[in-house]
PDB file of N, CA and C in Angstrom:
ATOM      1  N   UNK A   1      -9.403   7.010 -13.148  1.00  0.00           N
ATOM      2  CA  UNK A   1     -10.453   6.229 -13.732  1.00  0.00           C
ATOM      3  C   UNK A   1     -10.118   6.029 -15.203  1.00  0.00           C
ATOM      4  N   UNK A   2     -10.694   4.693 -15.459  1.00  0.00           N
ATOM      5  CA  UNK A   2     -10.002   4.472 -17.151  1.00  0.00           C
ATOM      6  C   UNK A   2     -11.243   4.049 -17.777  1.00  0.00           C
ATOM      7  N   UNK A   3     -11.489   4.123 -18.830  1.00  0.00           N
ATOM      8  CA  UNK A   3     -12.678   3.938 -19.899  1.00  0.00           C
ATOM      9  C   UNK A   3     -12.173   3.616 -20.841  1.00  0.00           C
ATOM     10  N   UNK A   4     -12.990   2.626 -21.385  1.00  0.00           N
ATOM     11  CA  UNK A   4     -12.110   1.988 -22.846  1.00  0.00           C
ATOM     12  C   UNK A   4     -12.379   2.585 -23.847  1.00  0.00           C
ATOM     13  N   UNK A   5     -11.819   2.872 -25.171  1.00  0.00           N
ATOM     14  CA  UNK A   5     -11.690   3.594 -26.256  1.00  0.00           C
ATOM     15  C   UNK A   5     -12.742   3.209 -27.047  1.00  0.00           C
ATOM     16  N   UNK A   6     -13.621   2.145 -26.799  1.00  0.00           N
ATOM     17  CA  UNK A   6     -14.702   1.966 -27.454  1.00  0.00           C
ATOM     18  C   UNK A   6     -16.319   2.377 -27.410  1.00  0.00           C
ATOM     19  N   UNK A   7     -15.654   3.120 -26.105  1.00  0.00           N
ATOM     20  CA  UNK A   7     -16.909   2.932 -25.367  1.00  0.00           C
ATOM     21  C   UNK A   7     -17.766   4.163 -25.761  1.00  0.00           C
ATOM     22  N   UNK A   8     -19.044   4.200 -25.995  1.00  0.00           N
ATOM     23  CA  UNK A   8     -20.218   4.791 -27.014  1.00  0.00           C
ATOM     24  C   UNK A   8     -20.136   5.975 -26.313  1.00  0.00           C
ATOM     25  N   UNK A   9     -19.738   7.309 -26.988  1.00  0.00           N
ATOM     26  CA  UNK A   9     -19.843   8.703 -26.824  1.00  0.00           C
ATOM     27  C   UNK A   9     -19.021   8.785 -25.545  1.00  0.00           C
ATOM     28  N   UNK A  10     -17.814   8.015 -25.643  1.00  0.00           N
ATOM     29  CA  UNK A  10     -16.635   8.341 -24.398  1.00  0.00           C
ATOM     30  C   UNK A  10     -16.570   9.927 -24.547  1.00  0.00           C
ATOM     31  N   UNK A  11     -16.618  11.058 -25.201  1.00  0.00           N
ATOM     32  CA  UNK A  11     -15.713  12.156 -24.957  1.00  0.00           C
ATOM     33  C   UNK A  11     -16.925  12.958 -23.748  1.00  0.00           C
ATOM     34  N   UNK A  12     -18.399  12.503 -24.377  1.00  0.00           N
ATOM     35  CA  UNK A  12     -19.244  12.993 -23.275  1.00  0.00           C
ATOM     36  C   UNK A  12     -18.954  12.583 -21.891  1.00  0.00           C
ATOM     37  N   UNK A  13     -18.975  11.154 -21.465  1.00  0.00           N
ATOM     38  CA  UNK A  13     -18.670  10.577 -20.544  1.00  0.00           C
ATOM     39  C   UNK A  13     -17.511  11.234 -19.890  1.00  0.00           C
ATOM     40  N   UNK A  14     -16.245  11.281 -20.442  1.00  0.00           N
ATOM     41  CA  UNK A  14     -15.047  11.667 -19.886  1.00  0.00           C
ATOM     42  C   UNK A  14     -15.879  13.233 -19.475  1.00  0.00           C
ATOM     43  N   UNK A  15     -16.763  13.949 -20.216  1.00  0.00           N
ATOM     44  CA  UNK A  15     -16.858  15.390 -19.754  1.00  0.00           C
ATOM     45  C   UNK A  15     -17.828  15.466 -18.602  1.00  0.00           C
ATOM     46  N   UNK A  16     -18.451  14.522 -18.231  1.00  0.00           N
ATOM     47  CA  UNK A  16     -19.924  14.040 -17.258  1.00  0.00           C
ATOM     48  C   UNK A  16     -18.741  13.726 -16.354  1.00  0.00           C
ATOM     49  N   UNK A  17     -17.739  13.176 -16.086  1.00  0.00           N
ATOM     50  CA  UNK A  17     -16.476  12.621 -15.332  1.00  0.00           C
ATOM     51  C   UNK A  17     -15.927  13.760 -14.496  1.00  0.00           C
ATOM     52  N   UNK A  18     -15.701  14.458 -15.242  1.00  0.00           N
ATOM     53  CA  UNK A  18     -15.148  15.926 -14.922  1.00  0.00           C
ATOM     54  C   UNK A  18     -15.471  16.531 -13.997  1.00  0.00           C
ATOM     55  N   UNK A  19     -17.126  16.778 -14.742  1.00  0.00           N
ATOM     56  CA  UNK A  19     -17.924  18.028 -14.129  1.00  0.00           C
ATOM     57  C   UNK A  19     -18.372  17.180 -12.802  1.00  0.00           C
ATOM     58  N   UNK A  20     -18.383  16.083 -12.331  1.00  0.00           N
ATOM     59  CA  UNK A  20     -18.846  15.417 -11.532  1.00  0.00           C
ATOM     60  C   UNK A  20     -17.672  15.779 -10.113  1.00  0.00           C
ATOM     61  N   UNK A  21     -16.576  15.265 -10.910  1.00  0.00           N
ATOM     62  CA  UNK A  21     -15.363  15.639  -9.632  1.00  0.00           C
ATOM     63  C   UNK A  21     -15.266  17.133  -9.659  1.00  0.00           C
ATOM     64  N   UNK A  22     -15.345  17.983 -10.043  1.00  0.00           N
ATOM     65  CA  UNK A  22     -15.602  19.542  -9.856  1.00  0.00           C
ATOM     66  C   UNK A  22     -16.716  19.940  -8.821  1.00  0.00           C
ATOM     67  N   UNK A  23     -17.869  19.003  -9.595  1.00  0.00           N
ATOM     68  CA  UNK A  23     -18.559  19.634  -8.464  1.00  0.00           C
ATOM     69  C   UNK A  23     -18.392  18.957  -6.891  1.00  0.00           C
ATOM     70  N   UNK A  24     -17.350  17.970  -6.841  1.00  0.00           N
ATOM     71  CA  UNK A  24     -16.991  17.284  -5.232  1.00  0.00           C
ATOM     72  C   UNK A  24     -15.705  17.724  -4.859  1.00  0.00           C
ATOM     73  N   UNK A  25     -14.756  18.313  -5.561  1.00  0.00           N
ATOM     74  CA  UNK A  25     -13.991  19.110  -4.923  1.00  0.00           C
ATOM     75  C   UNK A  25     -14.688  20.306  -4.136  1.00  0.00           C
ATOM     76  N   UNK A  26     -15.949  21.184  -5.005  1.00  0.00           N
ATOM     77  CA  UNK A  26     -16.405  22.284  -4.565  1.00  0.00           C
ATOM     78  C   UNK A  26     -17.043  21.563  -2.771  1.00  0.00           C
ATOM     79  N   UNK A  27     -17.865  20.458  -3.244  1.00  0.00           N
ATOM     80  CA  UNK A  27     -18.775  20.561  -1.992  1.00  0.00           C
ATOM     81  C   UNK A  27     -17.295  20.524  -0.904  1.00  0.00           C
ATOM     82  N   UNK A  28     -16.469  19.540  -1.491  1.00  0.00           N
ATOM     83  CA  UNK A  28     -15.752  19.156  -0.273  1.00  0.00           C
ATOM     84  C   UNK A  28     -14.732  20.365   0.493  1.00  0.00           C
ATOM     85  N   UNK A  29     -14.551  21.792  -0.694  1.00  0.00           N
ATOM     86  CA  UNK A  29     -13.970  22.421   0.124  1.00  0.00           C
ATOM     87  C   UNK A  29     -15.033  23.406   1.171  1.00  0.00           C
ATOM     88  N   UNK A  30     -16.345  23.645   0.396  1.00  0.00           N
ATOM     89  CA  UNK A  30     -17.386  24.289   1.173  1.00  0.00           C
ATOM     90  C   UNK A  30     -17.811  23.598   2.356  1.00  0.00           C
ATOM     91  N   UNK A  31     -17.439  22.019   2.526  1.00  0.00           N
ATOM     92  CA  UNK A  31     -17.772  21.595   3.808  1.00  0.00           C
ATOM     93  C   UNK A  31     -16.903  21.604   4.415  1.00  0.00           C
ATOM     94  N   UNK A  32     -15.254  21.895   4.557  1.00  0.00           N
ATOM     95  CA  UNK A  32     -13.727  22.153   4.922  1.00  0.00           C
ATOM     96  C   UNK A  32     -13.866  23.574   5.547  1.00  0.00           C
ATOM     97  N   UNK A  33     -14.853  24.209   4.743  1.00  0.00           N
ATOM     98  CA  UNK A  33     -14.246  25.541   5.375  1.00  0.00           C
ATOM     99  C   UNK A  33     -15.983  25.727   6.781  1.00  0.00           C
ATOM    100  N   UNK A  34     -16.705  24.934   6.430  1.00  0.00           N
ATOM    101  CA  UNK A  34     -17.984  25.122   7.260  1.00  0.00           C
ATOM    102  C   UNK A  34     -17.502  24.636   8.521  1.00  0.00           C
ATOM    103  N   UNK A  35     -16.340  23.257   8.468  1.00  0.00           N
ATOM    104  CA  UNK A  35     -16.487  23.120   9.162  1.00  0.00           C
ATOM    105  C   UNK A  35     -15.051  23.896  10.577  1.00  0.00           C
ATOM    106  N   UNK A  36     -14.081  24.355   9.610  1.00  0.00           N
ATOM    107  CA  UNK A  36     -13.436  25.075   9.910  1.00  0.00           C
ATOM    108  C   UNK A  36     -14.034  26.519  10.769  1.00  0.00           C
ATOM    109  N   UNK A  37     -14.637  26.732  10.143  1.00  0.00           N
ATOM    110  CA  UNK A  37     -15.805  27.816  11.000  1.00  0.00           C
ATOM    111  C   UNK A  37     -16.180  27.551  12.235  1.00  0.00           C
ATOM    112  N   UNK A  38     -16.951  26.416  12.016  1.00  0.00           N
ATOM    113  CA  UNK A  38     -17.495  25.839  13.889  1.00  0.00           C
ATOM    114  C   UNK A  38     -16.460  25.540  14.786  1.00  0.00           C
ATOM    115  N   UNK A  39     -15.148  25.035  13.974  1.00  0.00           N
ATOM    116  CA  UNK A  39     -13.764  24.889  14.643  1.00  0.00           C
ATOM    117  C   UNK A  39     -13.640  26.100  15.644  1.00  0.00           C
ATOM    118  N   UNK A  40     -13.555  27.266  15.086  1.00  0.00           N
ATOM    119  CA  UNK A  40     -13.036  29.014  15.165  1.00  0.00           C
ATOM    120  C   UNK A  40     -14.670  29.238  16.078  1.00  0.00           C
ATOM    121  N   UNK A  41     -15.773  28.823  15.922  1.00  0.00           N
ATOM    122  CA  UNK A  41     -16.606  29.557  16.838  1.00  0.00           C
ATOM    123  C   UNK A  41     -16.487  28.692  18.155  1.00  0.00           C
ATOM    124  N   UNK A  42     -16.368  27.206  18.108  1.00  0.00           N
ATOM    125  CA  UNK A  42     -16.522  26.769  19.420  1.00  0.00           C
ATOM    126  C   UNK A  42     -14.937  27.462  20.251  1.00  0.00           C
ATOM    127  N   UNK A  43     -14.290  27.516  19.734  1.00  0.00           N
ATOM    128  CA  UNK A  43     -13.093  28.295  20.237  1.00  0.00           C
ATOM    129  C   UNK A  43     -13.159  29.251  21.002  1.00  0.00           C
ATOM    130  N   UNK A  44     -13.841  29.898  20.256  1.00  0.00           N
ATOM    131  CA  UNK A  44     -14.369  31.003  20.867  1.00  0.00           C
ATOM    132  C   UNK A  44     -15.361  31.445  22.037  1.00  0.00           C
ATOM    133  N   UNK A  45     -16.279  30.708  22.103  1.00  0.00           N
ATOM    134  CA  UNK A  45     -17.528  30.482  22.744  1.00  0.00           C
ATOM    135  C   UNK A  45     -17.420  29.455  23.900  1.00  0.00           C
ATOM    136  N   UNK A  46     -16.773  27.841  23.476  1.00  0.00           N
ATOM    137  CA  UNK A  46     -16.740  27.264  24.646  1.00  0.00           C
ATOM    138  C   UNK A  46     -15.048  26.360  24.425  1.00  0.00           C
ATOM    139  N   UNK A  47     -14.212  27.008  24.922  1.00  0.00           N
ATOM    140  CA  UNK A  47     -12.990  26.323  24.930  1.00  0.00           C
ATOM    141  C   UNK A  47     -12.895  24.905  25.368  1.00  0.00           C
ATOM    142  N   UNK A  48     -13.597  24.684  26.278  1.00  0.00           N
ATOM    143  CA  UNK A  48     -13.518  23.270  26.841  1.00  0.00           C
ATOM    144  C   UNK A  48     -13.503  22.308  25.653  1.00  0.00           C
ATOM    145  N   UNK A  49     -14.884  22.585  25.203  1.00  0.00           N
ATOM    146  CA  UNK A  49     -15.043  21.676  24.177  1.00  0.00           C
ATOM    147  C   UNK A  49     -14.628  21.697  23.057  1.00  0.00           C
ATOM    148  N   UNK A  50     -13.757  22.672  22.653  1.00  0.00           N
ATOM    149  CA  UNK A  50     -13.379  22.817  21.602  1.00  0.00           C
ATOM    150  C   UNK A  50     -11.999  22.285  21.995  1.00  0.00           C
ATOM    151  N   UNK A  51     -11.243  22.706  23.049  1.00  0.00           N
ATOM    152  CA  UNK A  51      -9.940  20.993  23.310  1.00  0.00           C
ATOM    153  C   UNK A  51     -10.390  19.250  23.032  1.00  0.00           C
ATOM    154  N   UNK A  52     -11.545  19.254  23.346  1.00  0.00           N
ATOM    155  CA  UNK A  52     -11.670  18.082  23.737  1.00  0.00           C
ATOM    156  C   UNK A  52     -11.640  17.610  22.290  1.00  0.00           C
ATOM    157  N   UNK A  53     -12.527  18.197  21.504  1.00  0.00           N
ATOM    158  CA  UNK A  53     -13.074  17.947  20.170  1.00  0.00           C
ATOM    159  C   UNK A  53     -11.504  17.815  19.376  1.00  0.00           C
ATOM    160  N   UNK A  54     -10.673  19.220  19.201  1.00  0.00           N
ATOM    161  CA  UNK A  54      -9.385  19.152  18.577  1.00  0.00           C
ATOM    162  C   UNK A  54      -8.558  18.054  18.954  1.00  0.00           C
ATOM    163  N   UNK A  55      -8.681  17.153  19.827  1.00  0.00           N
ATOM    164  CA  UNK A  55      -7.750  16.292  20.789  1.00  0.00           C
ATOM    165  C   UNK A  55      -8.463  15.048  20.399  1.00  0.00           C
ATOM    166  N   UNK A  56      -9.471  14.815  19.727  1.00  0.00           N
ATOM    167  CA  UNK A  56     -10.052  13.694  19.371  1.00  0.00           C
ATOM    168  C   UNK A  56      -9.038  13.076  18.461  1.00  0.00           C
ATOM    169  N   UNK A  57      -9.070  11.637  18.674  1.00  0.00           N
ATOM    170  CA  UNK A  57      -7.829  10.992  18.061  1.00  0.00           C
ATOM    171  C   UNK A  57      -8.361  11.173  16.548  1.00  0.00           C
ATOM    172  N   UNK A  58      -9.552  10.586  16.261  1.00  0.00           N
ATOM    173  CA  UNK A  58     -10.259  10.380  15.181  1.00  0.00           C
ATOM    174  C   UNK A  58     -10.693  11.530  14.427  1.00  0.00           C
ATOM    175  N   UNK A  59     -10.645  12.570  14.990  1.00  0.00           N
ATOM    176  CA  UNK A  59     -10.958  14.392  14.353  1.00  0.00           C
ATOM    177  C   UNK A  59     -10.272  14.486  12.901  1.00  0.00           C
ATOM    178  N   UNK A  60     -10.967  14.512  12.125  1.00  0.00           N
ATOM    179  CA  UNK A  60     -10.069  15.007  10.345  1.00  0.00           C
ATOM    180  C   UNK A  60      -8.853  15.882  11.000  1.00  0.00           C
ATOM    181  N   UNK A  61      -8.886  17.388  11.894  1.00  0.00           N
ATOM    182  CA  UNK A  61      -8.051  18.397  12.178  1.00  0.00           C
ATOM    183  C   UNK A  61      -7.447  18.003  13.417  1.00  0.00           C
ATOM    184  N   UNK A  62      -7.035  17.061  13.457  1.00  0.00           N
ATOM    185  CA  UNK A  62      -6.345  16.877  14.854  1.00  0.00           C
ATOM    186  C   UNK A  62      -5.083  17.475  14.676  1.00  0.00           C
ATOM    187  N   UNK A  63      -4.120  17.134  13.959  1.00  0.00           N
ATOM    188  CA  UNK A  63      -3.187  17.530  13.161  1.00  0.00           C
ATOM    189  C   UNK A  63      -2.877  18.722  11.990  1.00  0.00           C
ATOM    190  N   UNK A  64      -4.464  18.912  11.478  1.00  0.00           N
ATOM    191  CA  UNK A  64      -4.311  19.595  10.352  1.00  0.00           C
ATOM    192  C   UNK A  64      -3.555  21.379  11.149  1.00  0.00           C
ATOM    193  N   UNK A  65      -3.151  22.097   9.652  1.00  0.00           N
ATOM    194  CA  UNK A  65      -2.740  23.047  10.227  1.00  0.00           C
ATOM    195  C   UNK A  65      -3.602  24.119   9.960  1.00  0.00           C
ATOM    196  N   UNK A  66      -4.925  24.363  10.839  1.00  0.00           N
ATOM    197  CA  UNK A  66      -6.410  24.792  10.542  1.00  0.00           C
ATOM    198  C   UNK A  66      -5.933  26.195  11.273  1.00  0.00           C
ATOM    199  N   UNK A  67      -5.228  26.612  12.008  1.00  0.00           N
ATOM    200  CA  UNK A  67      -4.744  27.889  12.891  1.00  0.00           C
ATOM    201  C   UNK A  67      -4.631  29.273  11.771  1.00  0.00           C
ATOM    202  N   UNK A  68      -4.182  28.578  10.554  1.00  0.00           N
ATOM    203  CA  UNK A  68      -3.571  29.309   9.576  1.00  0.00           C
ATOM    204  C   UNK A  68      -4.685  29.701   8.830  1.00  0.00           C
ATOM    205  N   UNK A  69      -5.954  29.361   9.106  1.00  0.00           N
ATOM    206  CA  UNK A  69      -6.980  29.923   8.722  1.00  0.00           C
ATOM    207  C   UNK A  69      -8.120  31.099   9.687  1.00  0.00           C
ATOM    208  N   UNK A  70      -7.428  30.951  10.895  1.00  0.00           N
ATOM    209  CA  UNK A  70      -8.705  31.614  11.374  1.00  0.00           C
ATOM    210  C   UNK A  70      -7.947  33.347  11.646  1.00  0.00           C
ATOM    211  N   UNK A  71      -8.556  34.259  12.286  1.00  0.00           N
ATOM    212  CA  UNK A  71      -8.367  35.716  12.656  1.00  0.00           C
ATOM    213  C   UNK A  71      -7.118  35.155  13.312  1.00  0.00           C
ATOM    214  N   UNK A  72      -5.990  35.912  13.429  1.00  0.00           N
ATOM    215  CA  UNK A  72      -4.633  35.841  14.480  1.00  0.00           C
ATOM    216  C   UNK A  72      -5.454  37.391  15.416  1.00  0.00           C
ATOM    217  N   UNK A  73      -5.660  38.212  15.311  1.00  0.00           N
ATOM    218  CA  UNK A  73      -6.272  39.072  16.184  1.00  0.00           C
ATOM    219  C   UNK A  73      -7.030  38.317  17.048  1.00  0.00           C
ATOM    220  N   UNK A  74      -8.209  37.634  16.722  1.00  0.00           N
ATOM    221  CA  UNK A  74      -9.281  37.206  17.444  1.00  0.00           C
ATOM    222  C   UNK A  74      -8.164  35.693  18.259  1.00  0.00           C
ATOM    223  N   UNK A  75      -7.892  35.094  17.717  1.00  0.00           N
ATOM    224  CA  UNK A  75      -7.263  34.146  18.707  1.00  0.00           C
ATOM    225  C   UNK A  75      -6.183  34.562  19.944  1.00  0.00           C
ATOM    226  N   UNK A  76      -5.715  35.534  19.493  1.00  0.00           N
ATOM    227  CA  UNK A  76      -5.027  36.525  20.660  1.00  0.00           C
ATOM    228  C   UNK A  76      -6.116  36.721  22.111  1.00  0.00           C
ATOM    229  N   UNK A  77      -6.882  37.624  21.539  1.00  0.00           N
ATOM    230  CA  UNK A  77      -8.130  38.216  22.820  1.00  0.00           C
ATOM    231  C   UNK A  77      -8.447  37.219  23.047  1.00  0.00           C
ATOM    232  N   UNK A  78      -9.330  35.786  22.123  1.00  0.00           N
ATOM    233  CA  UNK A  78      -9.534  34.769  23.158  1.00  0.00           C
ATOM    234  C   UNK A  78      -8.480  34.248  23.971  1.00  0.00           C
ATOM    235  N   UNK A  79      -7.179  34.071  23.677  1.00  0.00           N
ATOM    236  CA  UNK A  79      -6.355  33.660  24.597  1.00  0.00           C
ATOM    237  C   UNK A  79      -6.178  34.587  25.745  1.00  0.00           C
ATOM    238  N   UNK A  80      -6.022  36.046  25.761  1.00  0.00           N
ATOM    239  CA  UNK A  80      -6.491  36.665  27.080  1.00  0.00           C
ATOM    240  C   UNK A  80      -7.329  36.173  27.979  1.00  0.00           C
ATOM    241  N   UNK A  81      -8.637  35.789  27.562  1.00  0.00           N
ATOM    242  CA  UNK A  81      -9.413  35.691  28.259  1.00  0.00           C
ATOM    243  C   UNK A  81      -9.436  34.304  28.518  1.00  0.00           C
ATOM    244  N   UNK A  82      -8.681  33.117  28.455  1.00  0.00           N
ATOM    245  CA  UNK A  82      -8.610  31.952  29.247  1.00  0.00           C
ATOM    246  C   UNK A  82      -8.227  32.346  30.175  1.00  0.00           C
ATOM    247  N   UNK A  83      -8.630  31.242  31.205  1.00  0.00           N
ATOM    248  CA  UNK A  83      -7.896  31.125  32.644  1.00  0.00           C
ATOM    249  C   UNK A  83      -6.712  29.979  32.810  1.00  0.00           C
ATOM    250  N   UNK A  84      -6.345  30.147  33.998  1.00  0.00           N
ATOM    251  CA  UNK A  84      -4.838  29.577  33.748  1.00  0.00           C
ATOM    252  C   UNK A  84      -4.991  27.958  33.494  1.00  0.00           C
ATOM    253  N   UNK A  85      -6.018  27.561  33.827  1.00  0.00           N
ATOM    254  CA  UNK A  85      -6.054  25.785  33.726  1.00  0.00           C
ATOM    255  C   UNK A  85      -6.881  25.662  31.849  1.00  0.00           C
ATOM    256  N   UNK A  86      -7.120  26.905  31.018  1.00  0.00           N
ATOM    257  CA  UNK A  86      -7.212  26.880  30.021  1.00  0.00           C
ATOM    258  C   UNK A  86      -5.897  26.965  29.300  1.00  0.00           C
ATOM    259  N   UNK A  87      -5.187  27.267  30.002  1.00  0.00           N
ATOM    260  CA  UNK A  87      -4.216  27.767  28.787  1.00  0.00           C
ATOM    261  C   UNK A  87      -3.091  26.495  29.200  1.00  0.00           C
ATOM    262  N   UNK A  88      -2.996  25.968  30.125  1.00  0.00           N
ATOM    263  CA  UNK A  88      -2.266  24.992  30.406  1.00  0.00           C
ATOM    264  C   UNK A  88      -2.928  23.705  29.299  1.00  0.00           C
ATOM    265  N   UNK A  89      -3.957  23.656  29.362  1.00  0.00           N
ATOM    266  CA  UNK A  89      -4.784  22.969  28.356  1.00  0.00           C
ATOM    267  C   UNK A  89      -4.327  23.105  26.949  1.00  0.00           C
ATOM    268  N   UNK A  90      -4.291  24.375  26.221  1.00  0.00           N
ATOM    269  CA  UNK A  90      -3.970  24.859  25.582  1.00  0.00           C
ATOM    270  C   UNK A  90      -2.451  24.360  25.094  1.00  0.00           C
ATOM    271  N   UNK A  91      -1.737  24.921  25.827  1.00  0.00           N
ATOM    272  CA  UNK A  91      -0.217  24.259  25.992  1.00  0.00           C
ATOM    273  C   UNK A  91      -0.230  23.142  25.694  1.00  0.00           C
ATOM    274  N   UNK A  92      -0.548  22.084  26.466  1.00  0.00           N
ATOM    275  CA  UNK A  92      -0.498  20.649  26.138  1.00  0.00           C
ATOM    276  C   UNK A  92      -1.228  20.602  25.173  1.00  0.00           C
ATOM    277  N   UNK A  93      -2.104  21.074  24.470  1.00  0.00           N
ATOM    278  CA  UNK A  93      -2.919  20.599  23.091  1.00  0.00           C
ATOM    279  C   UNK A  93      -1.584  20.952  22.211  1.00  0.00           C
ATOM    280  N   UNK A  94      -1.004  21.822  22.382  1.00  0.00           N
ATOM    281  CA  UNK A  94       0.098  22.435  20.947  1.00  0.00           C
ATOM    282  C   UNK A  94       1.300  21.145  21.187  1.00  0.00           C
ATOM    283  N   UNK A  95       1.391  21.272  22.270  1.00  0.00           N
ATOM    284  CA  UNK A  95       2.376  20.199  22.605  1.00  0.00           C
ATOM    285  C   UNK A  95       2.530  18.683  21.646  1.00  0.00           C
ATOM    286  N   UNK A  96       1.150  18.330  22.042  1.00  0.00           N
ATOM    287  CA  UNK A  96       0.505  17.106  21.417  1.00  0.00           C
ATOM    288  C   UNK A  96       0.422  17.126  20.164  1.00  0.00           C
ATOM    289  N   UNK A  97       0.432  18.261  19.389  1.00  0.00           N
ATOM    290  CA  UNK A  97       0.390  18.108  18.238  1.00  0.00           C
ATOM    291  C   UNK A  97       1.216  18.099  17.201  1.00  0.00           C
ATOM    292  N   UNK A  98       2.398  17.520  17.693  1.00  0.00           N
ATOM    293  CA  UNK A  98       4.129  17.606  17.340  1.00  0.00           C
ATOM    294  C   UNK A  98       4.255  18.680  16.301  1.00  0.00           C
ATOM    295  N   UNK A  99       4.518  19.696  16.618  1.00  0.00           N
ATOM    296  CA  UNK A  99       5.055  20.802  16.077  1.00  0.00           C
ATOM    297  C   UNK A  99       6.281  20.477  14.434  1.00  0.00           C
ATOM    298  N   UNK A 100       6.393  19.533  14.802  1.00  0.00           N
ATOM    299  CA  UNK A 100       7.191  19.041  13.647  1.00  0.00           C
ATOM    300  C   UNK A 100       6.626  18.879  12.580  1.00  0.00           C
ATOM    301  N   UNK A 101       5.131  18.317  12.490  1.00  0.00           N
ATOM    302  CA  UNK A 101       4.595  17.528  11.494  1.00  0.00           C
ATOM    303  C   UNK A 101       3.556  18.293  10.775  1.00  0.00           C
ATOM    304  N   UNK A 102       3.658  19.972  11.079  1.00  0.00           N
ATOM    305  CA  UNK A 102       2.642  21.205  11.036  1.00  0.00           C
ATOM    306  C   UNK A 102       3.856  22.236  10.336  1.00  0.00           C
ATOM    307  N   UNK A 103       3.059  22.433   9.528  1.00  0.00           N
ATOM    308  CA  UNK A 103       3.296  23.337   7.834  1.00  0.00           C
ATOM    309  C   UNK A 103       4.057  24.888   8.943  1.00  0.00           C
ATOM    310  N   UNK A 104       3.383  25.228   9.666  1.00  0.00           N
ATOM    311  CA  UNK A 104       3.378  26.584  10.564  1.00  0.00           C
ATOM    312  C   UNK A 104       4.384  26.452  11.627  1.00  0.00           C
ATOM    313  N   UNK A 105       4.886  25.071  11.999  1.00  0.00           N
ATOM    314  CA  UNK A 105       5.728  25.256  12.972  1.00  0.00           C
ATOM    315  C   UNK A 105       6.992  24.482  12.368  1.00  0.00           C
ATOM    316  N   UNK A 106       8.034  25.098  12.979  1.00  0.00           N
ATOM    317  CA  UNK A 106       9.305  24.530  12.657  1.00  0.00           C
ATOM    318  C   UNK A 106      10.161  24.719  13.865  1.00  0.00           C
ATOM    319  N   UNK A 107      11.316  24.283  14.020  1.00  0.00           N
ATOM    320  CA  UNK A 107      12.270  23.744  14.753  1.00  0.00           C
ATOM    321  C   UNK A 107      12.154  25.314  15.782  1.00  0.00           C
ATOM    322  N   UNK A 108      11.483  26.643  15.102  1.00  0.00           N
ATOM    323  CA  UNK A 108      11.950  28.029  16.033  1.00  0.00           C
ATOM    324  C   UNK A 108       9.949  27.845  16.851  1.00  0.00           C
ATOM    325  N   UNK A 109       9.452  27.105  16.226  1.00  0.00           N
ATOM    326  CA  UNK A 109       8.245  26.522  17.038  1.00  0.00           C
ATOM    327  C   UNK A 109       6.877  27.631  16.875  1.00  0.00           C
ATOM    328  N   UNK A 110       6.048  27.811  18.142  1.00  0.00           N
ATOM    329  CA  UNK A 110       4.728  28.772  17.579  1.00  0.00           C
ATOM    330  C   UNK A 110       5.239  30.110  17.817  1.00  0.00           C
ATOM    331  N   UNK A 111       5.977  31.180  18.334  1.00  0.00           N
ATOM    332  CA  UNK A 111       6.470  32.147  18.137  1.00  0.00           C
ATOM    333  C   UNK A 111       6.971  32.435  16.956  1.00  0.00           C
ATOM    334  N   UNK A 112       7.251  31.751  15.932  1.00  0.00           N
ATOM    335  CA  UNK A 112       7.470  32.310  14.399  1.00  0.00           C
ATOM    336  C   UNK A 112       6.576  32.097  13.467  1.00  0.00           C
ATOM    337  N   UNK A 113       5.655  31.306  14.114  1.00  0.00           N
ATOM    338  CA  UNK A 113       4.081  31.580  13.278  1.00  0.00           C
ATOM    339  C   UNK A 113       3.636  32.942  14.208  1.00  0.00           C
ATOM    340  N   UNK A 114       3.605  33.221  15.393  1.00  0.00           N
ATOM    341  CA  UNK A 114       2.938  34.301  15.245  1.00  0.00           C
ATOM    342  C   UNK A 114       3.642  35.937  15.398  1.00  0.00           C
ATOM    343  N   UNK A 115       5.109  35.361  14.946  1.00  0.00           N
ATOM    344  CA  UNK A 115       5.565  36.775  14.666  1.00  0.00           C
ATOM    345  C   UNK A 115       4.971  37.064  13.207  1.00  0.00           C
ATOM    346  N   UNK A 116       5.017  36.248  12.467  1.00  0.00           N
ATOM    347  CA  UNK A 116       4.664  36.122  10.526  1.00  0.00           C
ATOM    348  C   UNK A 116       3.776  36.992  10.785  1.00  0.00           C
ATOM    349  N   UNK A 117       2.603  36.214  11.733  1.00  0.00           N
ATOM    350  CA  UNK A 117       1.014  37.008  11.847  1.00  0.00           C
ATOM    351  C   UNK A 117       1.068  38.594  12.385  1.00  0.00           C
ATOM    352  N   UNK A 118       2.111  38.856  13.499  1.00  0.00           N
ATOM    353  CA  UNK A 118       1.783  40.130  14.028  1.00  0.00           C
ATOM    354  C   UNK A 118       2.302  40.824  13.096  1.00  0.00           C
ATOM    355  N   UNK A 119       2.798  40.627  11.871  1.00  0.00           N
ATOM    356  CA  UNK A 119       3.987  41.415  10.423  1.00  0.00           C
ATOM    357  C   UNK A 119       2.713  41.635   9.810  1.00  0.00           C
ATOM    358  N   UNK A 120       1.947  41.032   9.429  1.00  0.00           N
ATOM    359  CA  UNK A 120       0.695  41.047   8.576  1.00  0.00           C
ATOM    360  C   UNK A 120      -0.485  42.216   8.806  1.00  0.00           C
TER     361      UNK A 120
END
């Protein structure tokens, strides 16, 4: 944003500028991580829908690499407790989400994200 050098009590303005985008970084990471949360509980609670939802073309996190935020313990036990047409689900969701284009996976794929995690 640019403001012209003339303009009446610019240094306030530029500081009203500031505090304005401060306080929308804040909301925007407090609504990132809220919603990261419901991400990690529907996970938990109802898998179905929590594929369907992650698999949405249009989802902000379709892609994002949101894994790297939640419990690696707790995503373990929930993965125990899928059944096999969950986890095939599962599979094809990681699949789909080209492993290439995710901060956490590289060419040795999701086994070296979660060796990192079981080191931790």
């Amino acid at each position: 944003m640019s403001l012209s050098q003339d303009i009446e009590y610019r240094k306030d303005v530029v500081e009203i500028i500031h505090y304005c985008s401060e306080i929308n970084e804040s909301l925007q990471e407090t609504d990132n991580a809220n919603e990261l949360k419901t991400i990690f509980k529907l996970f938990q609670t109802d898998f179905n829908v929590f594929i369907e939802k992650v698999q949405e073309r249009a989802y902000e996190y379709r892609l994002a690499p949101f894994w790297l935020d939640f419990n690696f313990s707790k995503i373990i036990k929930r993965i125990n407790k899928l059944d096999n047409e969950q986890i095939w689900s599962f599979a094809h969701y990681f699949n789909s989400i080209h492993p290439t284009n995710s901060i956490f996976f590289n060419r040795n794929g999701w086994h070296t994200f979660a060796a990192k995690k079981l080191r931790t």
